[in-house]
N, C-alpha and C. Protein backbone atom coordinates (compact mmCIF):
# COMPACT_ATOMS: atom_id res chain seq x y z
N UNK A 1 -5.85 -3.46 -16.10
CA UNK A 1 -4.95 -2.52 -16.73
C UNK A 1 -3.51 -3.03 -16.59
N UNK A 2 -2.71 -3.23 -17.79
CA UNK A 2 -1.57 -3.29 -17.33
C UNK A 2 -0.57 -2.60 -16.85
N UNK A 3 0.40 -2.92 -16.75
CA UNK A 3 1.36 -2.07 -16.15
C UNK A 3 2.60 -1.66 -17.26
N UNK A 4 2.56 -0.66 -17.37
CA UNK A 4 3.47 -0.37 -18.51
C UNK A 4 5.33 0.14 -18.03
N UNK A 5 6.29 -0.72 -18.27
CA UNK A 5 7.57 -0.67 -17.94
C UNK A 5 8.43 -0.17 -19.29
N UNK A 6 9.26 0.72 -19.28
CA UNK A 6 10.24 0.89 -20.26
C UNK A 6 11.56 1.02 -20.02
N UNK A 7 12.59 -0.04 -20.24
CA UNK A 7 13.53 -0.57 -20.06
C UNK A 7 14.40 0.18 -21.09
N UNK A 8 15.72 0.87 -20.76
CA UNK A 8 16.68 1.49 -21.13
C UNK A 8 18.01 0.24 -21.45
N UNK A 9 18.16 0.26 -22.68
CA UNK A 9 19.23 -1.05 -23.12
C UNK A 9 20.10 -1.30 -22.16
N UNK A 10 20.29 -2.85 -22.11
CA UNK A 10 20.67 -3.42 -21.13
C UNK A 10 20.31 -3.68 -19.92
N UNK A 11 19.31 -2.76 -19.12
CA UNK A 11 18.55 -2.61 -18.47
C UNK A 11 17.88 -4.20 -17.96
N UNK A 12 17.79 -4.65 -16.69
CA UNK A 12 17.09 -5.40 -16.11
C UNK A 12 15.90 -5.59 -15.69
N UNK A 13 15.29 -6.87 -15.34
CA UNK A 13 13.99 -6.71 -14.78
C UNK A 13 13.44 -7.99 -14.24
N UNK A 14 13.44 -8.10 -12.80
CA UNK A 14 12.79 -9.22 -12.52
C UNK A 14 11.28 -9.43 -12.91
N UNK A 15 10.84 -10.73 -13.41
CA UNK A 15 9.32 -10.83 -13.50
C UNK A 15 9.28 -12.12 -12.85
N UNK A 16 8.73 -12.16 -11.52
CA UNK A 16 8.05 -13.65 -10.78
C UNK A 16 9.67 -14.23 -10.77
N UNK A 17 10.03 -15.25 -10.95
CA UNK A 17 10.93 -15.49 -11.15
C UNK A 17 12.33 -15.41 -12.06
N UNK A 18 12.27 -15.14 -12.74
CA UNK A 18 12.61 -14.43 -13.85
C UNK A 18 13.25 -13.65 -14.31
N UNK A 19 14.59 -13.05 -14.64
CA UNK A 19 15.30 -11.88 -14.85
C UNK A 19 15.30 -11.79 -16.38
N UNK A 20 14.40 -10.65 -16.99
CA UNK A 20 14.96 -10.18 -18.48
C UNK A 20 15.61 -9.12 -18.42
N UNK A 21 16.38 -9.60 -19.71
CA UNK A 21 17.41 -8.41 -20.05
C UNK A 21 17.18 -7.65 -21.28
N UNK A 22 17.05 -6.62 -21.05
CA UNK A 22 16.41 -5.84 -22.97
C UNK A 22 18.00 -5.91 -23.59
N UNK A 23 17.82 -5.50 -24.93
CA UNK A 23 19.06 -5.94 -25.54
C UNK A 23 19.35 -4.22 -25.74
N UNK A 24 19.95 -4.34 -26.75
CA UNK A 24 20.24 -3.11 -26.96
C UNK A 24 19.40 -1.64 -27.41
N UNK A 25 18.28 -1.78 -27.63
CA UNK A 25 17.52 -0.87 -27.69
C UNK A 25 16.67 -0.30 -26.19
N UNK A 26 16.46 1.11 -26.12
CA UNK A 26 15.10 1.04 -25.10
C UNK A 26 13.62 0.63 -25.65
N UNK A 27 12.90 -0.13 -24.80
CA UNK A 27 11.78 -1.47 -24.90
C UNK A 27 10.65 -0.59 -24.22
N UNK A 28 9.29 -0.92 -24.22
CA UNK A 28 8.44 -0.62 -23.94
C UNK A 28 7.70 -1.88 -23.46
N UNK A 29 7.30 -2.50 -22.42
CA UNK A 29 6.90 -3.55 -22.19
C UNK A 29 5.47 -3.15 -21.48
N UNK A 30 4.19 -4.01 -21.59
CA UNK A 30 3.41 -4.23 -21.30
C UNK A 30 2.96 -5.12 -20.35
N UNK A 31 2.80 -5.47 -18.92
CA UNK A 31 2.63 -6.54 -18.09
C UNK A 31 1.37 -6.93 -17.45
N UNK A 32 0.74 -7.65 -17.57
CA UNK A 32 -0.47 -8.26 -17.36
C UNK A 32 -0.19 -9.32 -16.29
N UNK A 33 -0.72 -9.65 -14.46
CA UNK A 33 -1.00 -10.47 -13.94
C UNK A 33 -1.03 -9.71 -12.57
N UNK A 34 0.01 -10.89 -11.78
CA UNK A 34 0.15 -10.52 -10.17
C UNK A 34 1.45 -10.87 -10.24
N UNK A 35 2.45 -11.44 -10.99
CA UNK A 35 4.09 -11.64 -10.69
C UNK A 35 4.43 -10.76 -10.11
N UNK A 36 5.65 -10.73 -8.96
CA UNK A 36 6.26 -9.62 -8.16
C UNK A 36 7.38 -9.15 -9.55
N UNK A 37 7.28 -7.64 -9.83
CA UNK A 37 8.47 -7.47 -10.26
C UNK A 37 9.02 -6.21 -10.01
N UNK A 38 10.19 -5.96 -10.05
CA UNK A 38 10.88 -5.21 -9.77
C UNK A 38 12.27 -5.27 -10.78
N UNK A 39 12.37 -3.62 -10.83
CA UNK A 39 13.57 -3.02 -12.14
C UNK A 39 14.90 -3.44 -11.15
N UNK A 40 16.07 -3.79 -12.10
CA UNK A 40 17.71 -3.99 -11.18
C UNK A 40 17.65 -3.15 -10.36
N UNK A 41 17.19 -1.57 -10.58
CA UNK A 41 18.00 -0.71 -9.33
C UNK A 41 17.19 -1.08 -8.45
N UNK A 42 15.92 -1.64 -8.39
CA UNK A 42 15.25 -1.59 -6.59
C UNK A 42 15.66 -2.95 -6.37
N UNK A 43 16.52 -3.95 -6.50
CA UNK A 43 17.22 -5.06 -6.53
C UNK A 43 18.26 -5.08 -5.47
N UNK A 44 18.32 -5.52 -4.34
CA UNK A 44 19.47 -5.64 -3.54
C UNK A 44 19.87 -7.02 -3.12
N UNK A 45 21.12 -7.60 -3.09
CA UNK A 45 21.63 -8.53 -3.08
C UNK A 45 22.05 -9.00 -1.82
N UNK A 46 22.72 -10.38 -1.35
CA UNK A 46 23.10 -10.65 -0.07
C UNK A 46 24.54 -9.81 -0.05
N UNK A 47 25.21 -9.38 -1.25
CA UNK A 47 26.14 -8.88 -1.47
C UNK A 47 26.10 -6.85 -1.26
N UNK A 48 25.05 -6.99 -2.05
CA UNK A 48 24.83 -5.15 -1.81
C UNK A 48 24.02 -4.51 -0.21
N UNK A 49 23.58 -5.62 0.25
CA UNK A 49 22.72 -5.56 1.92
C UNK A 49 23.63 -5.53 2.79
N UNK A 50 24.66 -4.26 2.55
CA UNK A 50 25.85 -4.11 3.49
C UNK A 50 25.36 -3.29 4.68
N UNK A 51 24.11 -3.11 4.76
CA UNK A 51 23.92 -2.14 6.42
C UNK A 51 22.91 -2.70 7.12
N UNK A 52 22.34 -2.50 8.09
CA UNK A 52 21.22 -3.34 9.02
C UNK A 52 20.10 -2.85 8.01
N UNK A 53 19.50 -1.71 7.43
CA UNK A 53 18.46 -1.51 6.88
C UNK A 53 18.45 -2.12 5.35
N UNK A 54 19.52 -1.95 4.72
CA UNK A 54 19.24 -2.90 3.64
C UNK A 54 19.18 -4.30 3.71
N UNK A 55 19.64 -4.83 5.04
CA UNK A 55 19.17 -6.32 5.31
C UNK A 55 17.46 -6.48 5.19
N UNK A 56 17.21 -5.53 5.73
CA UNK A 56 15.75 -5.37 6.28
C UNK A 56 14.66 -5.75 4.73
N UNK A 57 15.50 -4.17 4.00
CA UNK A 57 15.16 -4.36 2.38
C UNK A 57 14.90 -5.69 1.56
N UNK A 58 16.20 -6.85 1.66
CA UNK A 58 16.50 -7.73 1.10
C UNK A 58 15.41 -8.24 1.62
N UNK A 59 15.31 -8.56 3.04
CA UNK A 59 13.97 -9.78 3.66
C UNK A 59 13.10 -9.48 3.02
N UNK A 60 12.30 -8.38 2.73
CA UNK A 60 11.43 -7.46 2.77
C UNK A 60 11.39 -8.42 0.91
N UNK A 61 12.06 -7.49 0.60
CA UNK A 61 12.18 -8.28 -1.05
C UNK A 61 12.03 -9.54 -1.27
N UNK A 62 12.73 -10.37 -0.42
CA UNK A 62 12.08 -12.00 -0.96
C UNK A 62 11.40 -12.27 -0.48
N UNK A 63 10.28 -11.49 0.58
CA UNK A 63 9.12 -11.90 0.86
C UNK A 63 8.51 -11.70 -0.19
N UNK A 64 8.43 -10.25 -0.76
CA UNK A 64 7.49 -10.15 -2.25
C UNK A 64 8.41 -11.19 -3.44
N UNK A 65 9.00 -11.30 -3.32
CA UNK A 65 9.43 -11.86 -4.65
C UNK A 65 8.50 -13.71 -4.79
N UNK A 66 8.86 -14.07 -3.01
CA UNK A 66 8.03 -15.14 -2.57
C UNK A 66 6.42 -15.32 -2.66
N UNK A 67 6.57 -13.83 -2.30
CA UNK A 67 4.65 -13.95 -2.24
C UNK A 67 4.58 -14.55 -0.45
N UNK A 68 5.75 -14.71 0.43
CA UNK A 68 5.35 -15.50 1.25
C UNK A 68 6.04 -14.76 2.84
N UNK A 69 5.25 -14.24 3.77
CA UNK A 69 5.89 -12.92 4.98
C UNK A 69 6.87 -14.25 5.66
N UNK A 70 5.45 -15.41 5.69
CA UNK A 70 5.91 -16.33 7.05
C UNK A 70 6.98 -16.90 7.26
N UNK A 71 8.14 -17.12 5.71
CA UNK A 71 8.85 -18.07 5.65
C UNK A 71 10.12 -17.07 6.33
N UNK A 72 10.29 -15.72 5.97
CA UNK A 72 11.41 -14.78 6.44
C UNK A 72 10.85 -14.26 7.74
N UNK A 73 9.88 -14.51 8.69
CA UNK A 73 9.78 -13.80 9.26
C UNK A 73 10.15 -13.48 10.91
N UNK A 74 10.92 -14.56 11.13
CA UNK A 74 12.42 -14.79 12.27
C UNK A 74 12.98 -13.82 11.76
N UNK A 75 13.38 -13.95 10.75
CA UNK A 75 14.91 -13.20 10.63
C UNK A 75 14.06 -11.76 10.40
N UNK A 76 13.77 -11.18 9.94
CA UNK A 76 13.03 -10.63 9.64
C UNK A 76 12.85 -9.27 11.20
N UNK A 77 12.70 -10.12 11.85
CA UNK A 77 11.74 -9.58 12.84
C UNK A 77 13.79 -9.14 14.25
N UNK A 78 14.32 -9.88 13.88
CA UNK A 78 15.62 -9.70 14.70
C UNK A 78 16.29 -8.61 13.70
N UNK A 79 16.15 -8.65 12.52
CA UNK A 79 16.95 -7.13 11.96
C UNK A 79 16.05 -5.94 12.28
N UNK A 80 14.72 -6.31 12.36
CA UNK A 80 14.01 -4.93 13.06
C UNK A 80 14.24 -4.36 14.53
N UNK A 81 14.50 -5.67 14.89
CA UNK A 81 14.64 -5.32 16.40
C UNK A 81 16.32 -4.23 16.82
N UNK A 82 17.18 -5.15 15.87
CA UNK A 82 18.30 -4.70 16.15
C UNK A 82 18.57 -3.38 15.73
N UNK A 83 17.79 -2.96 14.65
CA UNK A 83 17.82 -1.15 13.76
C UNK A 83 16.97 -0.46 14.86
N UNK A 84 15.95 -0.98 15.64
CA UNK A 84 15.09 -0.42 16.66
C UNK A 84 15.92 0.51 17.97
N UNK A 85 16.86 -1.18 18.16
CA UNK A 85 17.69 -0.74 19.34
C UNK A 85 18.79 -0.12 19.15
N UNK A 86 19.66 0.09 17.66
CA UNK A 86 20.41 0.87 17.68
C UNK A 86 19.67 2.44 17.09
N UNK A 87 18.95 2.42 16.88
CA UNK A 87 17.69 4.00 16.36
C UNK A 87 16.62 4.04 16.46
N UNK A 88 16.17 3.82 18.07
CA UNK A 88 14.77 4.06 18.38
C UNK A 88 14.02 5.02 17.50
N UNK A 89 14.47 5.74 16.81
CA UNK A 89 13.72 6.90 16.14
C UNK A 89 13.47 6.83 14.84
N UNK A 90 13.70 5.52 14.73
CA UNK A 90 13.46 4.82 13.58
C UNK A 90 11.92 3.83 13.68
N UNK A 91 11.62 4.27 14.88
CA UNK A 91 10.45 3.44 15.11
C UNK A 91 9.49 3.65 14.09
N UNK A 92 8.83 4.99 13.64
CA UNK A 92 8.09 5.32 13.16
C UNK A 92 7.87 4.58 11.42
N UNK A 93 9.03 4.57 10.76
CA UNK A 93 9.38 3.94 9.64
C UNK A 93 9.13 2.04 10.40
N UNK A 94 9.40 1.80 10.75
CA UNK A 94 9.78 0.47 10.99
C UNK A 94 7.89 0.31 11.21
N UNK A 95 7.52 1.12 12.02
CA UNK A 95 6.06 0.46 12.06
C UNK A 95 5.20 0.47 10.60
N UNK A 96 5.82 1.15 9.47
CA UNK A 96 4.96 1.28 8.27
C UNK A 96 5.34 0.18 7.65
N UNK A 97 6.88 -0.64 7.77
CA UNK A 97 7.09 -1.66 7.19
C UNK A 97 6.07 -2.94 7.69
N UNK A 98 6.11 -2.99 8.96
CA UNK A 98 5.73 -3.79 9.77
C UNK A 98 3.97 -3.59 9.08
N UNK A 99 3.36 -2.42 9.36
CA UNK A 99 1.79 -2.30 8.80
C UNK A 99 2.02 -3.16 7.65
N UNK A 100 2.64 -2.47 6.75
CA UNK A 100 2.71 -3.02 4.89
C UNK A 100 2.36 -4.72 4.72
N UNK A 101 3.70 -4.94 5.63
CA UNK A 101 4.00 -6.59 5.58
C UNK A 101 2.25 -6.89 6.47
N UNK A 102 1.60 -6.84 7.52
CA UNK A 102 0.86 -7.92 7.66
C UNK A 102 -0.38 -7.68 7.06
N UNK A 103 -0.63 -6.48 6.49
CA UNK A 103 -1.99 -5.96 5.61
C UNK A 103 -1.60 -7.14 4.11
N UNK A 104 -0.78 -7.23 3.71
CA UNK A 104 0.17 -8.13 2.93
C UNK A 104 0.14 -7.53 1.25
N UNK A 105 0.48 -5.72 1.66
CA UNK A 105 0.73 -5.31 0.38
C UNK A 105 2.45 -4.98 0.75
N UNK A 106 3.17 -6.74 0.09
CA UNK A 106 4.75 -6.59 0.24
C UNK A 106 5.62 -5.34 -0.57
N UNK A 107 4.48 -5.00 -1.92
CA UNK A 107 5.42 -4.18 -2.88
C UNK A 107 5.81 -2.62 -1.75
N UNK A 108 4.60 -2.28 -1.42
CA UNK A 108 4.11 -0.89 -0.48
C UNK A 108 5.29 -1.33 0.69
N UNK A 109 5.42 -2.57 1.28
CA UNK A 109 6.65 -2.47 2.50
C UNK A 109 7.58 -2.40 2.07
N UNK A 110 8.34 -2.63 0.94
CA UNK A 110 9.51 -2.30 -0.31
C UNK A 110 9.88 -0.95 -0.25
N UNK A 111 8.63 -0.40 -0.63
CA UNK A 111 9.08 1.27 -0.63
C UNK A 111 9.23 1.59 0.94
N UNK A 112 8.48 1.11 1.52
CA UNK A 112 8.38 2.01 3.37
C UNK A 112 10.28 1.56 3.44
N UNK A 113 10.36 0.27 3.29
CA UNK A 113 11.92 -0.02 3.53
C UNK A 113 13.08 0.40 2.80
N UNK A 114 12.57 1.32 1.76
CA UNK A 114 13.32 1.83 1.20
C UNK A 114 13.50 3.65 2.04
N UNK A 115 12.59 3.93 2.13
CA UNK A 115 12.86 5.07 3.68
C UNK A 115 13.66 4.71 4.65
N UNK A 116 12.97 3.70 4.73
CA UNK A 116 14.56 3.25 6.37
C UNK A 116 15.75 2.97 5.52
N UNK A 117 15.81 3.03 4.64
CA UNK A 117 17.55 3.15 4.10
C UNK A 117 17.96 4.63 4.09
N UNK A 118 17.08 5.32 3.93
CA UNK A 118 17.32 6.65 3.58
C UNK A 118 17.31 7.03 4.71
N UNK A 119 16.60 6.57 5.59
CA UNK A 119 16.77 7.65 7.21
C UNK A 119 17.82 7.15 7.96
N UNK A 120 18.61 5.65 7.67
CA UNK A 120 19.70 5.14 7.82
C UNK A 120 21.15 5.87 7.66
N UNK A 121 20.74 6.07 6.42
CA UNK A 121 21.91 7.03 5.83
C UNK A 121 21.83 8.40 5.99
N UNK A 122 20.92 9.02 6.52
CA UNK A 122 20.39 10.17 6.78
C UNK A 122 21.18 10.53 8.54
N UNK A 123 21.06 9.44 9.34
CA UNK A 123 21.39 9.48 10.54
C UNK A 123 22.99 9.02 10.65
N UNK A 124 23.76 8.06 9.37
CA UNK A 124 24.96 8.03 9.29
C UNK A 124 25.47 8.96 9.17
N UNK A 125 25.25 10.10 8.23
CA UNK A 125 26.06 11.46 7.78
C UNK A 125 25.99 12.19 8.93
N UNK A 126 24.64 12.55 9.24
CA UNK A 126 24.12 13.20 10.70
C UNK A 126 25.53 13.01 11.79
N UNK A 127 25.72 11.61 11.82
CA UNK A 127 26.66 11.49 13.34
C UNK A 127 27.99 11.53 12.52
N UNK A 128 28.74 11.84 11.38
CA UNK A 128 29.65 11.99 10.84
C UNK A 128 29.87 13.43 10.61
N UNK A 129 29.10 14.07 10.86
CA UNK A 129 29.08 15.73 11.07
C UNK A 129 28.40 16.21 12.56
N UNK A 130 28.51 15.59 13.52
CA UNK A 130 27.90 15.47 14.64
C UNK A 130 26.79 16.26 15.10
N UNK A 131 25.87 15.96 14.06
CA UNK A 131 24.74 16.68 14.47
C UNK A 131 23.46 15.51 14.14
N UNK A 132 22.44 15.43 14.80
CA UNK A 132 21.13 14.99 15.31
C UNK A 132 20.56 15.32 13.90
N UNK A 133 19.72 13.88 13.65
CA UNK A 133 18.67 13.90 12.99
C UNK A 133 17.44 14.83 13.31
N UNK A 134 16.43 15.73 12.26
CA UNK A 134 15.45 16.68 12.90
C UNK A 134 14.49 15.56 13.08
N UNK A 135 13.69 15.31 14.40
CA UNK A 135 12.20 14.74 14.34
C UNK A 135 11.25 14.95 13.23
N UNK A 136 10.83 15.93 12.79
CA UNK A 136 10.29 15.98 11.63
C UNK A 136 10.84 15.05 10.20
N UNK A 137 11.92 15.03 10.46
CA UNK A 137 12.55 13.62 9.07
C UNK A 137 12.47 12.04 9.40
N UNK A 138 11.64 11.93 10.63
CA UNK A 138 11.05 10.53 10.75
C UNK A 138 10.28 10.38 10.04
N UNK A 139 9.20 11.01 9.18
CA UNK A 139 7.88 10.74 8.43
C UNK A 139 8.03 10.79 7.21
N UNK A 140 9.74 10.85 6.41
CA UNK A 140 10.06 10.98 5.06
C UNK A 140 9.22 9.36 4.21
């Protein structure tokens, strides 16, 4: 079955290697294989990976984009450690990335790492209004 994508003009899209750009109309695309792809917005850059968890994201991403855990997985493993030790309570997320990546469904650790951005930023506002993350919003 393929996978059916519809691209809003101008709109991006990695395929395997690959970035298309729809032109000016919205597109309806049809995709047939195993290429990693992903739309611009789930796209983060060495430029947009401005916090410890979107570092995490980025690794996370060119592992799938690679197809390959082993080649990122130093670095990889020191941005987990370091989001660990500054938000133990981030453990819970960090172990679904960690599951995702060695079961080796990378797209599924994409999304888990896209939670730890959100519980990132969830715990930034939190201590900018000085109040505690609820335990129950570890399992978002």
């Amino acid at each position: 079955m393929a996978l059916k994508v519809e691209l809003k003009p101008g709109e991006k899209l990695l395929v395997g290697n690959c970035i298309i750009t729809n032109a000016d109309q919205r597109t309806r695309l049809f995709i047939e294989g195993q290429a990693p792809i992903l739309r611009e917005k789930d796209i983060l850059t060495s430029t947009t990976a401005d916090t410890p968890a979107k570092r995490v994201y980025l690794a996370v991403q060119l592992m799938y984009i690679d197809n390959d855990s082993k080649k990122l997985r130093e670095q990889y493993f020191e941005l987990i450690n370091e989001i660990v030790r500054a938000a133990p309570s981030s453990l819970a997320i960090v172990d679904a990335v960690n599951n995702d990546i060695l079961t080796g469904d990378l797209y599924k650790a994409l999304k888990s790492a896209k939670k730890l951005i959100q519980f990132e930023q969830d715990l930034i506002e939190n201590a900018a209004r000085g109040t505690s993350v609820p335990a129950d919003n570890q399992d978002r």
